[in-house]
PDB file of N, CA and C in Angstrom:
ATOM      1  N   UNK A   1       0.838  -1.185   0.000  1.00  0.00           N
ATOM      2  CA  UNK A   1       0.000   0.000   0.000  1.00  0.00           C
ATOM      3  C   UNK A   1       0.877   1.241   0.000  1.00  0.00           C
ATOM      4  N   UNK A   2       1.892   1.317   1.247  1.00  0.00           N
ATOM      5  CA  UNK A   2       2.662   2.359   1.236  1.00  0.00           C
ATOM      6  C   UNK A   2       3.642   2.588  -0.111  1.00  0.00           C
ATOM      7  N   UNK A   3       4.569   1.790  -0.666  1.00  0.00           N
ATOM      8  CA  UNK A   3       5.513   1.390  -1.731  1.00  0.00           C
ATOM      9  C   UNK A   3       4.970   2.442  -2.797  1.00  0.00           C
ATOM     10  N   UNK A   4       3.728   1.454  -3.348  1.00  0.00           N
ATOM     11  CA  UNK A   4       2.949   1.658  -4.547  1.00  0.00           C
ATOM     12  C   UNK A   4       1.858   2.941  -4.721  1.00  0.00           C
ATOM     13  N   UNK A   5       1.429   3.034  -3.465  1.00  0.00           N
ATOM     14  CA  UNK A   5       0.498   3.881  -3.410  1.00  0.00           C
ATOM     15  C   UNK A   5      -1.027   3.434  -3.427  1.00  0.00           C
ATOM     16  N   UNK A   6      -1.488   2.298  -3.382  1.00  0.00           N
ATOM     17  CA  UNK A   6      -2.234   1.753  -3.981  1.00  0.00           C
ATOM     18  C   UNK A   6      -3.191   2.183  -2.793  1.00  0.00           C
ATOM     19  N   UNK A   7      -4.610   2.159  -4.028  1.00  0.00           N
ATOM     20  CA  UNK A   7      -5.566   2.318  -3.033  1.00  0.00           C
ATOM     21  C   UNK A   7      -7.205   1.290  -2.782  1.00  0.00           C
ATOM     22  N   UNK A   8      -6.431   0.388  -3.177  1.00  0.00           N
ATOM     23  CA  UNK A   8      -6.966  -0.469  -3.067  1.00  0.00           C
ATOM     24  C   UNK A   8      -6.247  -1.971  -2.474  1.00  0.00           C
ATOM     25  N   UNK A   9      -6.932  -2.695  -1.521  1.00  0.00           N
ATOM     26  CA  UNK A   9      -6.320  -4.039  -1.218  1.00  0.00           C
ATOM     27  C   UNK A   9      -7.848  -4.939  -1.240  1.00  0.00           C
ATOM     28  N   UNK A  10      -6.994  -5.836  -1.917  1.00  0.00           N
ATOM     29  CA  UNK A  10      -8.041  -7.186  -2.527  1.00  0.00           C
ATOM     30  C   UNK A  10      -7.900  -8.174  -1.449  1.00  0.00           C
ATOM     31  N   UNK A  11      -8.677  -8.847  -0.289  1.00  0.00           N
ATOM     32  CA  UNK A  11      -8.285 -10.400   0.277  1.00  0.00           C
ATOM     33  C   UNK A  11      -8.885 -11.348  -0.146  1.00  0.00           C
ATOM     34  N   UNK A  12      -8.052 -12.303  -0.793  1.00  0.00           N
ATOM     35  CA  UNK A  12      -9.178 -13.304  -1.243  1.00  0.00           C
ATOM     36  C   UNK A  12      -8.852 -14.517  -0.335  1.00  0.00           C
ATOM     37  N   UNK A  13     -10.273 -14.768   0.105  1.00  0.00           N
ATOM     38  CA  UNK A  13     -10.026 -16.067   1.028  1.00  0.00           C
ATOM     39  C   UNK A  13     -11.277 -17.119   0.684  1.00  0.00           C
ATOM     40  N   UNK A  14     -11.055 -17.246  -0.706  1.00  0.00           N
ATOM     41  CA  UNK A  14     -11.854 -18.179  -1.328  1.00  0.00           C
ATOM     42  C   UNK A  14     -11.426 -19.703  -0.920  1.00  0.00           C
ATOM     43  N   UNK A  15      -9.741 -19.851  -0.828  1.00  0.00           N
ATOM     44  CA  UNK A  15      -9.342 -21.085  -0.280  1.00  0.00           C
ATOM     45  C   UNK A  15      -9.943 -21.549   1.456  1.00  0.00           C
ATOM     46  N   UNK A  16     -10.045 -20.857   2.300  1.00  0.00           N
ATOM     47  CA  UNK A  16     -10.892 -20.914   3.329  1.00  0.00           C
ATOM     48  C   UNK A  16     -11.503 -21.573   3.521  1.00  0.00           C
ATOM     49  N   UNK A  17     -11.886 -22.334   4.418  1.00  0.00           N
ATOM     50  CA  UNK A  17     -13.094 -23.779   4.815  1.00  0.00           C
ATOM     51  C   UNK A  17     -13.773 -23.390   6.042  1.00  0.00           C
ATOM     52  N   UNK A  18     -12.790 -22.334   7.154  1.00  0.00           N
ATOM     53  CA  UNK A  18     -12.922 -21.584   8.119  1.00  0.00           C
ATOM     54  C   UNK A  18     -12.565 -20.528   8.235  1.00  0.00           C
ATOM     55  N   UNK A  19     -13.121 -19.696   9.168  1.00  0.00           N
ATOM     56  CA  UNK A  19     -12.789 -18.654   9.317  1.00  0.00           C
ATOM     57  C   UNK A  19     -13.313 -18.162  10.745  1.00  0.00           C
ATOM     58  N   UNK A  20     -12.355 -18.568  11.963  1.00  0.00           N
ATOM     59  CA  UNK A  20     -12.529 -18.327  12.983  1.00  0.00           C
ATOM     60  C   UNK A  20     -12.381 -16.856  13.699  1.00  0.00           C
ATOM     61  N   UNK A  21     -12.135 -16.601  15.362  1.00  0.00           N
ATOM     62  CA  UNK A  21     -12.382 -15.139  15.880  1.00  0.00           C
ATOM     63  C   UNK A  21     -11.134 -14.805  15.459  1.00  0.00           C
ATOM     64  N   UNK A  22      -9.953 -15.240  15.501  1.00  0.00           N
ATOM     65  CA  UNK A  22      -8.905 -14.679  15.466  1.00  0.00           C
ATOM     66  C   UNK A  22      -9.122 -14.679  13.857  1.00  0.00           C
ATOM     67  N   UNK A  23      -9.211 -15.337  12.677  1.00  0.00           N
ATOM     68  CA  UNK A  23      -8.838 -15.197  11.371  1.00  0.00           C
ATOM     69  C   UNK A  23      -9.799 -13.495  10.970  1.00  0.00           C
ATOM     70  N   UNK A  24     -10.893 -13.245  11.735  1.00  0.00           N
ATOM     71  CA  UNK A  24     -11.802 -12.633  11.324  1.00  0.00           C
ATOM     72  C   UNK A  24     -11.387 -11.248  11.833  1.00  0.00           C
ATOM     73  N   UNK A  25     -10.632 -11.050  13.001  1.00  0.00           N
ATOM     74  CA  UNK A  25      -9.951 -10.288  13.586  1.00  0.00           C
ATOM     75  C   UNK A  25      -8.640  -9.934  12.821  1.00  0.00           C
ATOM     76  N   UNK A  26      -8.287 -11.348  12.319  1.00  0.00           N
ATOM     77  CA  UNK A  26      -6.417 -10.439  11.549  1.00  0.00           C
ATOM     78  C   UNK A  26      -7.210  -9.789  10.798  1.00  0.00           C
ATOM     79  N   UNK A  27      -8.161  -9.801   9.687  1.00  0.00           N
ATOM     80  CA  UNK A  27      -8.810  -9.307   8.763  1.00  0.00           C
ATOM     81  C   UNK A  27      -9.230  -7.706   9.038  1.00  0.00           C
ATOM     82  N   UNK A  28      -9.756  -7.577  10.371  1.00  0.00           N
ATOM     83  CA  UNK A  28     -10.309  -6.364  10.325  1.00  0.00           C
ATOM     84  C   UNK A  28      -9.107  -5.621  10.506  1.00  0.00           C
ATOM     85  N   UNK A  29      -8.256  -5.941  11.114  1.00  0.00           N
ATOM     86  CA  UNK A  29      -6.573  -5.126  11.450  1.00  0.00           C
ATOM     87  C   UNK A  29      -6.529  -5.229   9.862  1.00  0.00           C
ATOM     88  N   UNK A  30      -6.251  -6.241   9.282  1.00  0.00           N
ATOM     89  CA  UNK A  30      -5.655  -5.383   7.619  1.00  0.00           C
ATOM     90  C   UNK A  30      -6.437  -3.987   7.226  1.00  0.00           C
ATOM     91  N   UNK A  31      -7.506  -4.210   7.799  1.00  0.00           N
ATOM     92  CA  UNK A  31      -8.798  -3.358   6.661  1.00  0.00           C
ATOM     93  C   UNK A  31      -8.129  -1.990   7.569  1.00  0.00           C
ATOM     94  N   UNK A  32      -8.050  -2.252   8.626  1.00  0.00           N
ATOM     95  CA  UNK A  32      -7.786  -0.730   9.673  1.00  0.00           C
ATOM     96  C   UNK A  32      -6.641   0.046   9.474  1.00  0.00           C
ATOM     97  N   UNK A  33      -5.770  -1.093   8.728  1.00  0.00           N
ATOM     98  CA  UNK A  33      -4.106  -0.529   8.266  1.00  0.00           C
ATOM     99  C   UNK A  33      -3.874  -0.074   7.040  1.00  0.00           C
ATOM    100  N   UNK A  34      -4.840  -0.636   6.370  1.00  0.00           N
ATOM    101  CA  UNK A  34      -4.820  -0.416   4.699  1.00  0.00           C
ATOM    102  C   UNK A  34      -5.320   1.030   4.785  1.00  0.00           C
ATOM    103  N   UNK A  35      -6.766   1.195   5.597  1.00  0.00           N
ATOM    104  CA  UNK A  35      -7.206   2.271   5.514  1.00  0.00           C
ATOM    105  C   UNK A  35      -6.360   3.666   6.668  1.00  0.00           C
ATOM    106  N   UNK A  36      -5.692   3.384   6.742  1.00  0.00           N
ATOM    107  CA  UNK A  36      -4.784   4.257   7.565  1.00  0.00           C
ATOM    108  C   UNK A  36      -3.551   4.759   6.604  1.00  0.00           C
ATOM    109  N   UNK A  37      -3.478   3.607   5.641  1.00  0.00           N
ATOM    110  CA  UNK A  37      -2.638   4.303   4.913  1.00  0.00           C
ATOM    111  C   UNK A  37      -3.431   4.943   3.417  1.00  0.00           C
ATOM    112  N   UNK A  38      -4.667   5.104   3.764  1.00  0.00           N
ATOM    113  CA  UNK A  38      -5.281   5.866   2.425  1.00  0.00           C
ATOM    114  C   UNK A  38      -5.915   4.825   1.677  1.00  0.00           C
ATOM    115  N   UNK A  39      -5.927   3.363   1.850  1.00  0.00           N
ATOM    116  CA  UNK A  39      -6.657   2.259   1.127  1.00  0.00           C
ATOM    117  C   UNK A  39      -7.916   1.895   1.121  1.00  0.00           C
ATOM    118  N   UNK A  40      -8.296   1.610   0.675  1.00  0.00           N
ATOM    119  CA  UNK A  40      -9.780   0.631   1.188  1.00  0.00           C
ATOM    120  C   UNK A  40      -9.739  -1.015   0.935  1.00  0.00           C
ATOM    121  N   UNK A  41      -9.946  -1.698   1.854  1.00  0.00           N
ATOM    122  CA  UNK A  41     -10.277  -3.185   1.851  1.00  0.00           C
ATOM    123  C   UNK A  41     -11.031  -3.926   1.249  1.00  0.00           C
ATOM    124  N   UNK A  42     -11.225  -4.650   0.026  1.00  0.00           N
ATOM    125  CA  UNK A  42     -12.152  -5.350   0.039  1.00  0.00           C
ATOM    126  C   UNK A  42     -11.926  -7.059   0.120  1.00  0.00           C
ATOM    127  N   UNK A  43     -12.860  -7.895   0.352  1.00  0.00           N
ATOM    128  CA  UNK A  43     -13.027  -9.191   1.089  1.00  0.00           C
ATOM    129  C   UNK A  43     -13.360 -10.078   0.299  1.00  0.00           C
ATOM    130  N   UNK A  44     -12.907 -11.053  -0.744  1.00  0.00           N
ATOM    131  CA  UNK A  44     -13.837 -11.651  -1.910  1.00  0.00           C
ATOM    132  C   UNK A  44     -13.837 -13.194  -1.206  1.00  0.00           C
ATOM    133  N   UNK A  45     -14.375 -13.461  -1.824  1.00  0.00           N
ATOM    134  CA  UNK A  45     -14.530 -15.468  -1.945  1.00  0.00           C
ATOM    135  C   UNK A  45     -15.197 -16.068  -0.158  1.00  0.00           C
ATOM    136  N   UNK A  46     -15.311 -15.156   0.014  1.00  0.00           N
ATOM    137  CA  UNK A  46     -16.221 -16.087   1.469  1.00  0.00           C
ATOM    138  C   UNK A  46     -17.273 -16.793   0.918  1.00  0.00           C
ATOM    139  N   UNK A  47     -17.037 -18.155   1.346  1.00  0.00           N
ATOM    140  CA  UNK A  47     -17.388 -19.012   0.992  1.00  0.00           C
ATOM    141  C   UNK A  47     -19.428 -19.416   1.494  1.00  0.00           C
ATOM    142  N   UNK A  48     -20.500 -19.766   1.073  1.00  0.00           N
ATOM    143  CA  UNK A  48     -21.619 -19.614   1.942  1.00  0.00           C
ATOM    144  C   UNK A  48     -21.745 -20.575   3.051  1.00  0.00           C
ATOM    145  N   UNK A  49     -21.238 -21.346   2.995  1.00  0.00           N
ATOM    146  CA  UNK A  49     -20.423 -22.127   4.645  1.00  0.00           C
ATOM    147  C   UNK A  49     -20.160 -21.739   5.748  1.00  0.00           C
ATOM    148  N   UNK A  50     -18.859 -20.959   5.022  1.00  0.00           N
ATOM    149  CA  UNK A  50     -17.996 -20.616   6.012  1.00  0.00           C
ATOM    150  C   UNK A  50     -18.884 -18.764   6.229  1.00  0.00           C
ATOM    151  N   UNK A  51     -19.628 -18.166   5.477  1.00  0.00           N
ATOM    152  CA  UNK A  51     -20.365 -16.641   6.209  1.00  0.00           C
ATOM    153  C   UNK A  51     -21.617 -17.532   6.869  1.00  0.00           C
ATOM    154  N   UNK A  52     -21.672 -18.313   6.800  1.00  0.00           N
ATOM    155  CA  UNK A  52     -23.282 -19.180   7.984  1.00  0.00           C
ATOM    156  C   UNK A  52     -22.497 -19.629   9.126  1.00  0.00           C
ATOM    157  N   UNK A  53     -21.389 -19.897   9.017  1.00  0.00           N
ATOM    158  CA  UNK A  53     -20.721 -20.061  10.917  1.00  0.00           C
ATOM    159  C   UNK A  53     -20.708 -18.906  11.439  1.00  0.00           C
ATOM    160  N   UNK A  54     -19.921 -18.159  10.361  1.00  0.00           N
ATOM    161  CA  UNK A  54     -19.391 -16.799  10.633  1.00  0.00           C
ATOM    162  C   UNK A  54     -20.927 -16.101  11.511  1.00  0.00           C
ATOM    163  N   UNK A  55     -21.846 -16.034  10.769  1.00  0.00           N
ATOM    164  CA  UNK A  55     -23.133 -15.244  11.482  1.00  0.00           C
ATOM    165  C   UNK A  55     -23.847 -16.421  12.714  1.00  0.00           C
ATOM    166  N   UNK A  56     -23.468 -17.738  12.522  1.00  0.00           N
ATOM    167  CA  UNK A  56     -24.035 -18.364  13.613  1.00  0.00           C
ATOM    168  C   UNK A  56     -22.669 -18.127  15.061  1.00  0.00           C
ATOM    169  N   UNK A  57     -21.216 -17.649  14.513  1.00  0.00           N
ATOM    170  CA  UNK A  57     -20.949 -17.569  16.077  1.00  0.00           C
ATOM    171  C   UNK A  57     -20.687 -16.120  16.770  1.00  0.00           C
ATOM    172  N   UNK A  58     -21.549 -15.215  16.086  1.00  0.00           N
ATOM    173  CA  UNK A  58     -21.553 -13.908  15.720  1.00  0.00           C
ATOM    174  C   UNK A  58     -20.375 -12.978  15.027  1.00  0.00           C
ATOM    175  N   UNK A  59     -19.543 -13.582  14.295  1.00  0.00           N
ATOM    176  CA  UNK A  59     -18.352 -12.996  13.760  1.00  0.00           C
ATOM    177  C   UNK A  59     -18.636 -11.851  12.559  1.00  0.00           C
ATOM    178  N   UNK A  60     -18.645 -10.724  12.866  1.00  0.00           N
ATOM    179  CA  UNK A  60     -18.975  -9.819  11.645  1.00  0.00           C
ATOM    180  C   UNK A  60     -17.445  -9.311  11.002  1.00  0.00           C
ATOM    181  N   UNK A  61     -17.577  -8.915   9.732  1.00  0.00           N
ATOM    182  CA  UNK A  61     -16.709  -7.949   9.070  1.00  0.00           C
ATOM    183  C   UNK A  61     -17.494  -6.677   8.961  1.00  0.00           C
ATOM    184  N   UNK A  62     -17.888  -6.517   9.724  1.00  0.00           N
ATOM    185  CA  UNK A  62     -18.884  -4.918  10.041  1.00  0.00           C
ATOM    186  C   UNK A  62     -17.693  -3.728   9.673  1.00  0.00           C
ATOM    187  N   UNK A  63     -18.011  -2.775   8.397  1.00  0.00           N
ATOM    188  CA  UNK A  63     -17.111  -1.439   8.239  1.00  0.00           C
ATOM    189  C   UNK A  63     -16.550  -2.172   7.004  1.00  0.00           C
ATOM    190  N   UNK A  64     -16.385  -3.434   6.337  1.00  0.00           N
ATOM    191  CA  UNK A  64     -15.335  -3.997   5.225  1.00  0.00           C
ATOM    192  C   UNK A  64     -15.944  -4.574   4.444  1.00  0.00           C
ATOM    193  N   UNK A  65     -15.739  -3.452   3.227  1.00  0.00           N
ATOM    194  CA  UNK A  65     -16.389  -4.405   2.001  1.00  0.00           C
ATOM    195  C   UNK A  65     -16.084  -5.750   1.727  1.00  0.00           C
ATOM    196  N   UNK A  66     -17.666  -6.512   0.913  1.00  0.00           N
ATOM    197  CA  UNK A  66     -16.719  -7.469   0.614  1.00  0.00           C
ATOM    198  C   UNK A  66     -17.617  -7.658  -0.471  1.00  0.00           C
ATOM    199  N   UNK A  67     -17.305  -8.644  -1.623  1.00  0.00           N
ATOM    200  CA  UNK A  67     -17.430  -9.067  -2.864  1.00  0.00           C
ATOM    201  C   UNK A  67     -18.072 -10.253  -2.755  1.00  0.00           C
ATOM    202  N   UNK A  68     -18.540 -11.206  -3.863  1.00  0.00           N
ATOM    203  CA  UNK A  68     -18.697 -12.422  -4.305  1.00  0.00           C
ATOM    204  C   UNK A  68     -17.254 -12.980  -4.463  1.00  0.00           C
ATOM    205  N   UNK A  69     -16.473 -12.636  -5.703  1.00  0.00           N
ATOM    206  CA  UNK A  69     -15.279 -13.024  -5.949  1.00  0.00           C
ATOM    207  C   UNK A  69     -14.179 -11.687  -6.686  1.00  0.00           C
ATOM    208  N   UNK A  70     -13.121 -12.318  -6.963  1.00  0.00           N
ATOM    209  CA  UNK A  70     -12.522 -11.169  -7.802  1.00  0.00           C
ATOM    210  C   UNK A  70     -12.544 -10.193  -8.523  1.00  0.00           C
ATOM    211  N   UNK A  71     -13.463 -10.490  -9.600  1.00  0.00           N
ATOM    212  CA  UNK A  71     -13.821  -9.610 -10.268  1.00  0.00           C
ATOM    213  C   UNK A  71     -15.200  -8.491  -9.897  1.00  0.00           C
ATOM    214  N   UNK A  72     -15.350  -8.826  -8.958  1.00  0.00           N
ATOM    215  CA  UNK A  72     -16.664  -8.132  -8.306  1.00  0.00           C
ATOM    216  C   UNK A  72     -16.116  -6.937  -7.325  1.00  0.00           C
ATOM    217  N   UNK A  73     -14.822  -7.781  -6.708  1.00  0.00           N
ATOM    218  CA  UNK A  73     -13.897  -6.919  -5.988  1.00  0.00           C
ATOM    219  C   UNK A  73     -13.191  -5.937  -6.795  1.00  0.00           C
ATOM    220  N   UNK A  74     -12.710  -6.141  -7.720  1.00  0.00           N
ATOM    221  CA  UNK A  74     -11.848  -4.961  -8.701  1.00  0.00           C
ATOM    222  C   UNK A  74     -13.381  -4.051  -8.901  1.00  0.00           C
ATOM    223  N   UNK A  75     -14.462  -4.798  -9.616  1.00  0.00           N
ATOM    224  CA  UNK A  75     -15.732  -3.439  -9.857  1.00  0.00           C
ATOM    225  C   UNK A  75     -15.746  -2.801  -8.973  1.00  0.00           C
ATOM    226  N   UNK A  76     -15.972  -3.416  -7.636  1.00  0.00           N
ATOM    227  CA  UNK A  76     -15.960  -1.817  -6.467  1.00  0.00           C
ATOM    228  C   UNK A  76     -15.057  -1.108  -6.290  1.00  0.00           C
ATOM    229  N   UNK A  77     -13.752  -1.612  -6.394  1.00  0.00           N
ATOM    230  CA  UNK A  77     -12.413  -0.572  -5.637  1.00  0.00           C
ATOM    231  C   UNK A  77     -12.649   0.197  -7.331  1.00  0.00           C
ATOM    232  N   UNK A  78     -12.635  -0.228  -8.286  1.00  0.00           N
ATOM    233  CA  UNK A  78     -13.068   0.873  -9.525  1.00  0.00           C
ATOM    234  C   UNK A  78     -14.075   1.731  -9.208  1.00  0.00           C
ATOM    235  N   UNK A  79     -14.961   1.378  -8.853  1.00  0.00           N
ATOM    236  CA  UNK A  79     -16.021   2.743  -8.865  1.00  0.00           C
ATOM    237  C   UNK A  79     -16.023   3.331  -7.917  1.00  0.00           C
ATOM    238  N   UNK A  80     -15.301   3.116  -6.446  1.00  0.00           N
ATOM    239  CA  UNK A  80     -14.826   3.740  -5.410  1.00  0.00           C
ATOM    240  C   UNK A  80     -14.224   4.653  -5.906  1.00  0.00           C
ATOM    241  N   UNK A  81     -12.789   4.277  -6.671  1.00  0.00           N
ATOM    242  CA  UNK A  81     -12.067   5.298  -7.379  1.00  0.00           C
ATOM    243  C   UNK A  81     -12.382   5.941  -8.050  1.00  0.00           C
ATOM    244  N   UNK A  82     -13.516   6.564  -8.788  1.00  0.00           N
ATOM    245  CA  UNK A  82     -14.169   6.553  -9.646  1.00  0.00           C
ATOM    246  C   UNK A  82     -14.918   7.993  -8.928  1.00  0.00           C
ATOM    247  N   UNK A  83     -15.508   7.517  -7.751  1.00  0.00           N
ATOM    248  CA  UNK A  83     -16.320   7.977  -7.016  1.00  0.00           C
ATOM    249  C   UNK A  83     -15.448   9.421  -6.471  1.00  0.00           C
ATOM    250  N   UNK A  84     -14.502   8.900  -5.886  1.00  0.00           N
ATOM    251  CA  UNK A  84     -13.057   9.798  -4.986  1.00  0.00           C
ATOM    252  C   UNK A  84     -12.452  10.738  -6.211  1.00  0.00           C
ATOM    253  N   UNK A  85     -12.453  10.300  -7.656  1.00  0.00           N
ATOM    254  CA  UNK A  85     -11.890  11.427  -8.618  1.00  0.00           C
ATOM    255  C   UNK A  85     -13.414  12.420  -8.647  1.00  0.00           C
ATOM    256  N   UNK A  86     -14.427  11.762  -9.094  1.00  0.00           N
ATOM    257  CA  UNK A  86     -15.660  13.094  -9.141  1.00  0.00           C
ATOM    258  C   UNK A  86     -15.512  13.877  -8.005  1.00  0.00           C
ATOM    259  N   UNK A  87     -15.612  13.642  -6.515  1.00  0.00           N
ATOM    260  CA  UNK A  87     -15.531  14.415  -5.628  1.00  0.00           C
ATOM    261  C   UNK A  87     -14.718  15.299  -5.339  1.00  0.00           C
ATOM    262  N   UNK A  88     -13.412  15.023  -6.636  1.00  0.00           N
ATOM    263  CA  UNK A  88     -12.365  16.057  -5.955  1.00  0.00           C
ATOM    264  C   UNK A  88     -11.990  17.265  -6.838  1.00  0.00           C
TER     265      UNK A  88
END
């Protein structure tokens, strides 16, 4: 993020089977760091499995986008960007 400048970060955790308190927690620290350095987070490939534990053991990504998959993730951080050039 810092290096490049980038303002966007993609996580894909489509490989995932779980996604426990702590995995759900490193996650929100990325989203909090990315966006500290000017980024925005988005979250692709959660699996419908693994977001039905996730809401049965109350684990939210509350504040962090997230996608279907990849390419759903690039459409938003695009029209985010998109969004941030009209406004300025």
């Amino acid at each position: 993020v810092g290096r490049f400048r980038s303002r966007g970060v993609i996580v894909d955790v489509t490989a995932l089977d779980v996604m426990d308190s702590f995995a759900v927690r490193t996650l929100r620290d990325i989203a909090h760091m990315a966006r500290l350095r000017g980024a925005e987070t988005v979250i692709v490939g959660i699996q419908p499995e693994v977001a039905f534990a996730m809401v049965q053991l109350g684990l939210t990504l509350k504040g962090i986008a997230t996608a279907l998959d990849l390419e759903e993730g690039l459409n938003f951080l695009n029209r985010r960007g998109k969004e941030r050039v009209d406004r300025a």
